[in-house]
N, C-alpha and C. Protein backbone atom coordinates (compact mmCIF):
# COMPACT_ATOMS: atom_id res chain seq x y z
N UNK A 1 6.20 13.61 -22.19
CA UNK A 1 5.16 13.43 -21.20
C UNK A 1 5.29 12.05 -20.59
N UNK A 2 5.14 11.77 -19.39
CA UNK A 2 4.87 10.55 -18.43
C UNK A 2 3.44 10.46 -18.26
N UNK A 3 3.48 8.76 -18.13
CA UNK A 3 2.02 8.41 -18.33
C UNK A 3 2.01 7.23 -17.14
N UNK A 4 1.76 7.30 -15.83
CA UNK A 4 1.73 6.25 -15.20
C UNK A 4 0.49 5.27 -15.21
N UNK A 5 0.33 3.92 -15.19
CA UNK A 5 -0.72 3.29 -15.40
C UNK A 5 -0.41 2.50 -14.25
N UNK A 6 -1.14 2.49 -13.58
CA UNK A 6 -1.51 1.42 -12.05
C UNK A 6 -2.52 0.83 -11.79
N UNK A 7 -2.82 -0.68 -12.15
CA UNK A 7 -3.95 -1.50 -11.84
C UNK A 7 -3.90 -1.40 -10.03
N UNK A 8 -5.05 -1.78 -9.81
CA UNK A 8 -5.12 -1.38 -8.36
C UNK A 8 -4.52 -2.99 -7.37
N UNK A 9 -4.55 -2.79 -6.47
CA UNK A 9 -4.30 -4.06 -5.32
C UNK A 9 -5.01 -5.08 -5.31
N UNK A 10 -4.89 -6.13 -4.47
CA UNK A 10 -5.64 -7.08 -4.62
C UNK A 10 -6.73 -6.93 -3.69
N UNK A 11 -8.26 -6.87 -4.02
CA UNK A 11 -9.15 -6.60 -3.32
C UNK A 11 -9.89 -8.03 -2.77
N UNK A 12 -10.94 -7.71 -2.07
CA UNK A 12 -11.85 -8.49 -1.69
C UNK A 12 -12.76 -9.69 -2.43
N UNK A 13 -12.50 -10.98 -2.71
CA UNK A 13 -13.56 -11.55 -3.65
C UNK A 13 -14.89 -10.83 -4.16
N UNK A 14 -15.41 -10.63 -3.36
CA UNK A 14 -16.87 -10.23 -3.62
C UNK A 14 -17.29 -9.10 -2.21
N UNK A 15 -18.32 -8.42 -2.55
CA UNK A 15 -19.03 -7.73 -2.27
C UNK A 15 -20.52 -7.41 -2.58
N UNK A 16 -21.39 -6.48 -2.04
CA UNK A 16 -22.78 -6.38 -2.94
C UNK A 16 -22.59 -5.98 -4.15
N UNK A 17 -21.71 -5.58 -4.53
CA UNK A 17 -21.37 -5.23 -5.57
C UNK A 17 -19.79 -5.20 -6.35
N UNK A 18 -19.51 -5.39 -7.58
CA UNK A 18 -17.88 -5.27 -7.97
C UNK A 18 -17.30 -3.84 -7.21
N UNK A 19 -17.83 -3.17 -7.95
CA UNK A 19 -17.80 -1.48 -7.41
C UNK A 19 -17.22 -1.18 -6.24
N UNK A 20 -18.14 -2.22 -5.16
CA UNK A 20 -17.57 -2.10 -3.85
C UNK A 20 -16.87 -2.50 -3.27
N UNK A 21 -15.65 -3.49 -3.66
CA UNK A 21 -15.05 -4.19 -3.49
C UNK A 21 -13.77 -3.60 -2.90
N UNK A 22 -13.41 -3.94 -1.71
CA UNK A 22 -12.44 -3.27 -0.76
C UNK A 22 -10.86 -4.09 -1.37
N UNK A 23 -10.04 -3.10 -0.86
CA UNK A 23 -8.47 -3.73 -0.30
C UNK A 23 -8.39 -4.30 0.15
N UNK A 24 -7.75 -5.96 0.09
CA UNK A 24 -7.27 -6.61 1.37
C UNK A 24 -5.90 -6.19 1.42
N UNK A 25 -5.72 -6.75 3.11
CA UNK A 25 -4.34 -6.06 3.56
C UNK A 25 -3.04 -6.45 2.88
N UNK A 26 -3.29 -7.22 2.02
CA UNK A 26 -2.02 -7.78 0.77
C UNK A 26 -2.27 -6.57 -0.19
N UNK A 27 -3.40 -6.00 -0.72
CA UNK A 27 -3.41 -5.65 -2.20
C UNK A 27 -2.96 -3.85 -1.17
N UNK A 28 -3.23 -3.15 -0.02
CA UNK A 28 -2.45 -2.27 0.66
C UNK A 28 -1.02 -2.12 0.42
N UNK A 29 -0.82 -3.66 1.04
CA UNK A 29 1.03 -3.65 0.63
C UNK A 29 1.48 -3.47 -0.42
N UNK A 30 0.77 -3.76 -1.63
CA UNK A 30 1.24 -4.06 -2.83
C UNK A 30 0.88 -2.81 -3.42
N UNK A 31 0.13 -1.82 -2.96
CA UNK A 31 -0.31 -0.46 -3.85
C UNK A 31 1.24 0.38 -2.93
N UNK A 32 1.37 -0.02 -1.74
CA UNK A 32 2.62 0.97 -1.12
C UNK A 32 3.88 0.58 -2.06
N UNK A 33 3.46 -0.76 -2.32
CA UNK A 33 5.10 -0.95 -3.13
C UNK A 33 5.41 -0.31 -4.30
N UNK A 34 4.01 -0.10 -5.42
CA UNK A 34 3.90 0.55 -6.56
C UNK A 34 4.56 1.90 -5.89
N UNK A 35 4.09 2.43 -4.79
CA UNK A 35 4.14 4.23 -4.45
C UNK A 35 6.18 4.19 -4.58
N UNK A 36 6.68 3.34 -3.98
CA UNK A 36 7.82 3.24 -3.94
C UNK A 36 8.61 3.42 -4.93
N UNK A 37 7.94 2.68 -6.36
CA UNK A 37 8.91 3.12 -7.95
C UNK A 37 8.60 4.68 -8.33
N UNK A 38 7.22 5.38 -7.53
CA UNK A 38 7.17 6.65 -7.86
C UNK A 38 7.49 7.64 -7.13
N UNK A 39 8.06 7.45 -6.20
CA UNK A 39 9.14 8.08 -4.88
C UNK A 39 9.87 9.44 -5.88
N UNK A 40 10.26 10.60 -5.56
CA UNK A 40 10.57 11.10 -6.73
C UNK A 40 10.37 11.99 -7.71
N UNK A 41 9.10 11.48 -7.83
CA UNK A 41 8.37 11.50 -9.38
C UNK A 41 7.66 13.13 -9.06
N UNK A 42 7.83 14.20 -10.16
CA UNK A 42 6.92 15.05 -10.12
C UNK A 42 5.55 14.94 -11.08
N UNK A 43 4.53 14.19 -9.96
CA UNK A 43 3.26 13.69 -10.46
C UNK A 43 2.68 15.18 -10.45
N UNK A 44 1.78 15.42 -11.28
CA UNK A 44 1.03 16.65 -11.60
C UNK A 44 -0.33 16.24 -11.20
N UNK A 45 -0.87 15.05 -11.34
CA UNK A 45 -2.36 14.73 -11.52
C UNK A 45 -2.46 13.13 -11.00
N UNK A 46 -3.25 12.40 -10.17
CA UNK A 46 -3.93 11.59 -9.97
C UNK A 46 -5.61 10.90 -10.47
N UNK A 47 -5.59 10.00 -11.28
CA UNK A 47 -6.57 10.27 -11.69
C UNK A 47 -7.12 8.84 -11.66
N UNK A 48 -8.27 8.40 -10.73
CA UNK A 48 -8.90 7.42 -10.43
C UNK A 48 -10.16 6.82 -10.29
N UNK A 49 -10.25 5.12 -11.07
CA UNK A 49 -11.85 4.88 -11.21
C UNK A 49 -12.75 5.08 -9.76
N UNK A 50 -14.24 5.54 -10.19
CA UNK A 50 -14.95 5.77 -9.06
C UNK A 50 -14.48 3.90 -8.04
N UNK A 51 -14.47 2.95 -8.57
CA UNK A 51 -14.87 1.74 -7.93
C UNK A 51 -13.72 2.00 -6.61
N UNK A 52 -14.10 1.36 -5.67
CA UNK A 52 -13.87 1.38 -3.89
C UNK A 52 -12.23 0.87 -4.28
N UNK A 53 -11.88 -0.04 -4.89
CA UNK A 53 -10.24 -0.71 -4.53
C UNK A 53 -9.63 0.60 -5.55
N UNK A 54 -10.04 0.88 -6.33
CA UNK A 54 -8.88 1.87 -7.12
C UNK A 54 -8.64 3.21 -6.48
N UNK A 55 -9.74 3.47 -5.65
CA UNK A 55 -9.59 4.45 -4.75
C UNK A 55 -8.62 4.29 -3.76
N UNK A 56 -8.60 3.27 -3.34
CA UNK A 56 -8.02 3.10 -2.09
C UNK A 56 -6.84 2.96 -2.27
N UNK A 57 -6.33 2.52 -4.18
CA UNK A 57 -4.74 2.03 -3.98
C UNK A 57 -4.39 3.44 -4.30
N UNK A 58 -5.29 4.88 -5.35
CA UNK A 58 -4.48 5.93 -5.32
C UNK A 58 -4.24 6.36 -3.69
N UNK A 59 -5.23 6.69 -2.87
CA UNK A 59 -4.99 7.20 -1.83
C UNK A 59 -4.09 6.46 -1.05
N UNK A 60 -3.39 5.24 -1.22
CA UNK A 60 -1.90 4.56 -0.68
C UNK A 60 -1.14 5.43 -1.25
N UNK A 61 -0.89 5.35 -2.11
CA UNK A 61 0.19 6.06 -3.19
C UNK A 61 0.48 7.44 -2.70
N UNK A 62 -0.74 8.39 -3.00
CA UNK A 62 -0.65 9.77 -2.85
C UNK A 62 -0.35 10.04 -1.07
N UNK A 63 -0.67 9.02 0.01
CA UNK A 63 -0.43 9.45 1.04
C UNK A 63 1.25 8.84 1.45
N UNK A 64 1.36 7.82 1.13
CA UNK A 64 2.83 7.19 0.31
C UNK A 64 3.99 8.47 0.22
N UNK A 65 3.59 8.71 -0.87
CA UNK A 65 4.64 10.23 -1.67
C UNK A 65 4.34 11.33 -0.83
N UNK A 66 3.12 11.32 -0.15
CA UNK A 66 2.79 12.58 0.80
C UNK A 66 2.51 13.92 -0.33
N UNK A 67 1.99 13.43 -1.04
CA UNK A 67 1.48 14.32 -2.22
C UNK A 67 0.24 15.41 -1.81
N UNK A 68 0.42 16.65 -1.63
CA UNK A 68 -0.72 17.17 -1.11
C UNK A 68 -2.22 17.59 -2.35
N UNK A 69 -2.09 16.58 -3.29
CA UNK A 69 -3.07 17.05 -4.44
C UNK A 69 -4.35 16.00 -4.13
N UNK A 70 -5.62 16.86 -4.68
CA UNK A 70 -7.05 15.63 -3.82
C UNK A 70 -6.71 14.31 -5.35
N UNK A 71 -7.05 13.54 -5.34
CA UNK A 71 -7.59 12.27 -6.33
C UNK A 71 -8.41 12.92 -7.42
N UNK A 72 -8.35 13.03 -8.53
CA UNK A 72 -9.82 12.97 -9.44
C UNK A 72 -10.22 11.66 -9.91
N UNK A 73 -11.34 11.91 -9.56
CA UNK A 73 -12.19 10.24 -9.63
C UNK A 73 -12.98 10.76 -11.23
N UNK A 74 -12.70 9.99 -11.77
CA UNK A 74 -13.30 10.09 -13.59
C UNK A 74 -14.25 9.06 -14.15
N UNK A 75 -15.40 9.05 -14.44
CA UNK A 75 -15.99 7.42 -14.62
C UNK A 75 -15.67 7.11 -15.77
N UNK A 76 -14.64 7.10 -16.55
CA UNK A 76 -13.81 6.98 -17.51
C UNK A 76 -13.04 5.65 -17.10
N UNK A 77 -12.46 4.86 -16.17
CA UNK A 77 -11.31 4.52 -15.91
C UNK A 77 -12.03 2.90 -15.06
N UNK A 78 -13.24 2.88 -15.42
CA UNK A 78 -13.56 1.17 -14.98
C UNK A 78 -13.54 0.31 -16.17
N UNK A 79 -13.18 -0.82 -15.26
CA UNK A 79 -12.66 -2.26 -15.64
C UNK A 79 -13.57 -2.32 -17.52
N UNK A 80 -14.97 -1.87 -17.87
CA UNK A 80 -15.19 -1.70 -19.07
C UNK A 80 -15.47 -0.59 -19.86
N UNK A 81 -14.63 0.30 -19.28
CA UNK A 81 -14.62 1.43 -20.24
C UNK A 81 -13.51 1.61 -21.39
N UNK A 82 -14.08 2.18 -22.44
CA UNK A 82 -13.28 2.73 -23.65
C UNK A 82 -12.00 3.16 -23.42
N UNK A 83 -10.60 2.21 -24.13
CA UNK A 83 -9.49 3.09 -24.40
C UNK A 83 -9.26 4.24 -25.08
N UNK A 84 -10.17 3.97 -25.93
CA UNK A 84 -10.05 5.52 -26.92
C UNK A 84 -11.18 6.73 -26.20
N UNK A 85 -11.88 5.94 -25.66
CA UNK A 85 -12.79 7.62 -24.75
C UNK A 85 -11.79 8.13 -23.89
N UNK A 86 -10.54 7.33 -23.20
CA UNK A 86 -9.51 7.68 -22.44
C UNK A 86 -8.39 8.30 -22.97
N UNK A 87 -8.32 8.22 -24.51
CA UNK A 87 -7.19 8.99 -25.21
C UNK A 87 -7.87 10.83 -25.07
N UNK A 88 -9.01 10.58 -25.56
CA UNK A 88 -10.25 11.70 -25.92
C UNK A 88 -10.03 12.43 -24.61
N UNK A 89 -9.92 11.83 -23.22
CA UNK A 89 -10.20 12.72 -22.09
C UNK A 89 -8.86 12.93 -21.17
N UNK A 90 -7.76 12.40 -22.14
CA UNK A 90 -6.20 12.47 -21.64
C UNK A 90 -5.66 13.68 -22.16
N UNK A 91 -6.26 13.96 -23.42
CA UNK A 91 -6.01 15.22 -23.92
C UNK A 91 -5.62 16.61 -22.50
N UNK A 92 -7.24 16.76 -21.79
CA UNK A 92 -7.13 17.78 -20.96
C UNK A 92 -5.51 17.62 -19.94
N UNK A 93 -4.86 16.58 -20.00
CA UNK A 93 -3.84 16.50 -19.45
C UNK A 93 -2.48 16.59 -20.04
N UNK A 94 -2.36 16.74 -21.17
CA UNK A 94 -1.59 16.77 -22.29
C UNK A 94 -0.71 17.65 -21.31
N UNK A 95 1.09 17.22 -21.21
CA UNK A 95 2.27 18.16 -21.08
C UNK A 95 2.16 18.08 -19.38
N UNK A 96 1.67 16.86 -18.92
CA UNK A 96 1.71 16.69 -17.44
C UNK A 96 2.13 15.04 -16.85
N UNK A 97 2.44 14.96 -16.19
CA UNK A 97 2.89 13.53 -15.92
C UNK A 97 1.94 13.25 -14.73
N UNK A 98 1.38 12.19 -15.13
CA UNK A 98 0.09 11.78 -14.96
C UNK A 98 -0.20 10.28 -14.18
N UNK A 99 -0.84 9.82 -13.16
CA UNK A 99 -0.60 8.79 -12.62
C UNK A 99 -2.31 8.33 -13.12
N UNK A 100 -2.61 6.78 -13.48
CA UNK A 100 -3.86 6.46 -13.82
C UNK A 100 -4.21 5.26 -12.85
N UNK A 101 -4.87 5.68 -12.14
CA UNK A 101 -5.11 4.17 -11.15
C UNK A 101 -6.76 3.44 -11.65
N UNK A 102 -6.71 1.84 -12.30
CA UNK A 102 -7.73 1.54 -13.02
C UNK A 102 -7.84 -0.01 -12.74
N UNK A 103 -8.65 -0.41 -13.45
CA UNK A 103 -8.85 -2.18 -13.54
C UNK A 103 -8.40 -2.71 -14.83
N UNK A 104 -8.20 -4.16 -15.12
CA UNK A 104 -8.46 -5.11 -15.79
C UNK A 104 -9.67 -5.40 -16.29
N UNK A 105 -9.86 -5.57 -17.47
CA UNK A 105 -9.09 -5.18 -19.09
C UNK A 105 -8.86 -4.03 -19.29
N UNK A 106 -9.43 -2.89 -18.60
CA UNK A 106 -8.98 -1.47 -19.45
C UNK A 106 -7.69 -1.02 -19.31
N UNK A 107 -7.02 -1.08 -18.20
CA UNK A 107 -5.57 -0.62 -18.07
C UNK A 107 -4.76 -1.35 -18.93
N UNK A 108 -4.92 -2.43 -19.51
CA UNK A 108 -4.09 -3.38 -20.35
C UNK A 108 -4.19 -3.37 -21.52
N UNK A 109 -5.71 -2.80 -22.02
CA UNK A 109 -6.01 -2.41 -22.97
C UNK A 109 -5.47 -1.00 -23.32
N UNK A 110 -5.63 0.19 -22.21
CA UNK A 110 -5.18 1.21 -22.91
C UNK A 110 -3.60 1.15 -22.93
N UNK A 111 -2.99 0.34 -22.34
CA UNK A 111 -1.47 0.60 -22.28
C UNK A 111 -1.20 -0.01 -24.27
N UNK A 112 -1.67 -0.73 -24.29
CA UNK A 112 -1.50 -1.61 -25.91
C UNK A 112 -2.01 -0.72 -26.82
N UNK A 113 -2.92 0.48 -26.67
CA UNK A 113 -3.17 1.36 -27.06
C UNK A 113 -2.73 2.09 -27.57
N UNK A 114 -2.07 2.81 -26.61
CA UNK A 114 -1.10 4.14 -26.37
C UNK A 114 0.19 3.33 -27.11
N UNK A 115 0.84 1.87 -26.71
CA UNK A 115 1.80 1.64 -27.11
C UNK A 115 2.26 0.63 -29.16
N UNK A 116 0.86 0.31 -29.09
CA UNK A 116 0.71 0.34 -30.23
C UNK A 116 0.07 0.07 -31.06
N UNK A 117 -0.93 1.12 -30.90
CA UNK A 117 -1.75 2.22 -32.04
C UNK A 117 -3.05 1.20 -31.70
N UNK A 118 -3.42 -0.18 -31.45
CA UNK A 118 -4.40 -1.04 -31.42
C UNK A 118 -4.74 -1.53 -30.11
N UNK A 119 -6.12 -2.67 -30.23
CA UNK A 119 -6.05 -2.56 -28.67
C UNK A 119 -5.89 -4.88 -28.93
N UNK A 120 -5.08 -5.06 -30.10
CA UNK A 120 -5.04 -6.54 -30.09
C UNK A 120 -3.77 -7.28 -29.20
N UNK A 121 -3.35 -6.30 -28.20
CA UNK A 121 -2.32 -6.46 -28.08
C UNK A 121 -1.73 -5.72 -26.25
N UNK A 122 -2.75 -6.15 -25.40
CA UNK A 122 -3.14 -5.35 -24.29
C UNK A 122 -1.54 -5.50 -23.21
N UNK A 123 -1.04 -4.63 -22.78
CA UNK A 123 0.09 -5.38 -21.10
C UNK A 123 -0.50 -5.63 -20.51
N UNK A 124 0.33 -6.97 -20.11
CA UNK A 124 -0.34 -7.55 -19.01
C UNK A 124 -0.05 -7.10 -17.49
N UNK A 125 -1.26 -6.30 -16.72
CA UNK A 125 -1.31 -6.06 -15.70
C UNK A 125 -1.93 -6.87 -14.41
N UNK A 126 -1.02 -7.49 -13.45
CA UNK A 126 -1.11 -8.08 -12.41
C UNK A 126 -1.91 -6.98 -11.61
N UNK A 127 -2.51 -7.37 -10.33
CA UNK A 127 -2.68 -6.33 -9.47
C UNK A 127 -1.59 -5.75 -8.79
N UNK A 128 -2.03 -4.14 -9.14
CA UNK A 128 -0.66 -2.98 -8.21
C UNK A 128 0.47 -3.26 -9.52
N UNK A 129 0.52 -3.90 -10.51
CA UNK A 129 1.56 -3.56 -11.56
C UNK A 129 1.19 -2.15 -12.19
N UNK A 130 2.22 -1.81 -12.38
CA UNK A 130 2.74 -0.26 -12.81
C UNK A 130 3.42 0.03 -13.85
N UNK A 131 3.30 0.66 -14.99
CA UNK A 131 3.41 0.86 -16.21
C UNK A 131 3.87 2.68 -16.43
N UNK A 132 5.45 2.71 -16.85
CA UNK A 132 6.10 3.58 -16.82
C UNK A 132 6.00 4.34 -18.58
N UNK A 133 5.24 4.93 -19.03
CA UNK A 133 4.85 5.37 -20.64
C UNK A 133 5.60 6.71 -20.44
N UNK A 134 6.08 7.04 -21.69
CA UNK A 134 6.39 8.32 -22.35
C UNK A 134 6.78 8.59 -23.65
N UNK A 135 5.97 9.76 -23.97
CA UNK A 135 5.71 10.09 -25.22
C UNK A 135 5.42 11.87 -25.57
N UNK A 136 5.50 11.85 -26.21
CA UNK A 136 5.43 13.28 -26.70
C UNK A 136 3.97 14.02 -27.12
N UNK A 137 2.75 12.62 -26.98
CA UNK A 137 1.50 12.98 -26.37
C UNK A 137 0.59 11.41 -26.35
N UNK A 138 -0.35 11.61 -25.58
CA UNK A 138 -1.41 10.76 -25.32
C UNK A 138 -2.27 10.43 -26.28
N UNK A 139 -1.67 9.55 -27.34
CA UNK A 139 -2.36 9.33 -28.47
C UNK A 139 -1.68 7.56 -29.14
N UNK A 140 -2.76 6.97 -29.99
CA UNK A 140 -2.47 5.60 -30.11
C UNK A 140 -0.71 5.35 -30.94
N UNK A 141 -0.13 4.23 -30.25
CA UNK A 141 0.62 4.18 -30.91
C UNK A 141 2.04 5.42 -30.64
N UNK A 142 1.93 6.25 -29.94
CA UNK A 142 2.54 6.74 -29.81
C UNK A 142 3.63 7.21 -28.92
N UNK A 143 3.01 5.89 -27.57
CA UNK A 143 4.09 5.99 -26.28
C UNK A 143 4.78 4.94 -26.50
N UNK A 144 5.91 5.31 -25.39
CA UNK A 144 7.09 3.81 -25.22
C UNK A 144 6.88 3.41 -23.80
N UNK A 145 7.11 1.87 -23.96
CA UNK A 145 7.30 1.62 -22.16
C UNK A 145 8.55 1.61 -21.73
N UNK A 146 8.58 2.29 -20.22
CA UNK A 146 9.81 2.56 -19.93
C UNK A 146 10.07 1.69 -18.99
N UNK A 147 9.12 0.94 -18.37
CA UNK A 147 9.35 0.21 -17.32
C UNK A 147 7.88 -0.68 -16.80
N UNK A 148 7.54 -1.80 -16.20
CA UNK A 148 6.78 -2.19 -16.19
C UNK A 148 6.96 -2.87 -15.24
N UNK A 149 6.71 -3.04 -13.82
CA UNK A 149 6.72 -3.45 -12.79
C UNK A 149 5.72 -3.90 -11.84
N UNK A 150 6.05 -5.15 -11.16
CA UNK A 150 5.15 -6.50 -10.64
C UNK A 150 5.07 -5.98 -9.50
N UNK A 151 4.65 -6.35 -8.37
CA UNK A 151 4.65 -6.42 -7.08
C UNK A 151 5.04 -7.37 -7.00
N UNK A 152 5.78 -7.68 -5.90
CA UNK A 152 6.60 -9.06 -5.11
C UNK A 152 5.18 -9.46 -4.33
């Protein structure tokens, strides 16, 4: 199984809210560049936090690859949600290669997760860095990284 992990672009300082916090036209470029290592790729599933920038870097991506599948938006996948509620709800995806578009700490957290077995030990995700996992299922400790890539 493939497990893609994609922190989102670089957004807006502030807003009325974190939540709402837009793309600037750098963190755009930098979600097209992620779409570029997944050029290719037979993605099965998109799966992204409700907050405004993670939306916006899957829908780069998926319009990127020209992927005709909608986004699932999961409230699973913000900046303080549970790695292990994310193992629990990765299950339903089990035997699919899977793209995760999320924030900081959780994407760094669940990648240290998945890669080994704890969460003392998070990757470090830049914005729009991309995290190439595979494993034989979505469980701690049990993926490898295959690749882990910055934006320029």
């Amino acid at each position: 199984m493939r497990l893609w992990l994609l922190r989102h672009g670089e957004a807006e300082p502030r807003a009325r809210t974190d939540a709402e916090r837009h793309l600037t036209l750098r963190g755009r470029r930098e979600a097209g560049q992620a779409a570029v290592q997944l050029e290719g790729r037979q993605l099965q599933a998109i799966l992204a936090s409700p907050y405004v920038r993670a939306q916006q870097t899957a829908e780069v991506v998926r319009e990127a690859l020209g992927l005709p599948m909608a986004i699932t938006t999961v409230p699973w996948l913000t900046p303080d949600s549970d790695p292990r509620e994310a193992l629990r709800r990765l299950d339903a995806y089990e035997g699919r290669e899977v793209l995760l578009v999320s924030h900081q700490p959780f994407i760094g957290d669940l990648a240290g997760l998945l890669l080994h077995g704890h969460l003392e030990q998070p990757l470090p995700m830049r914005t729009a860095s991309l995290a190439e996992l595979d494993g034989e299922l979505f469980a701690a400790g049990s993926m490898e990284l295959l690749a882990l890539v910055h934006p320029r």
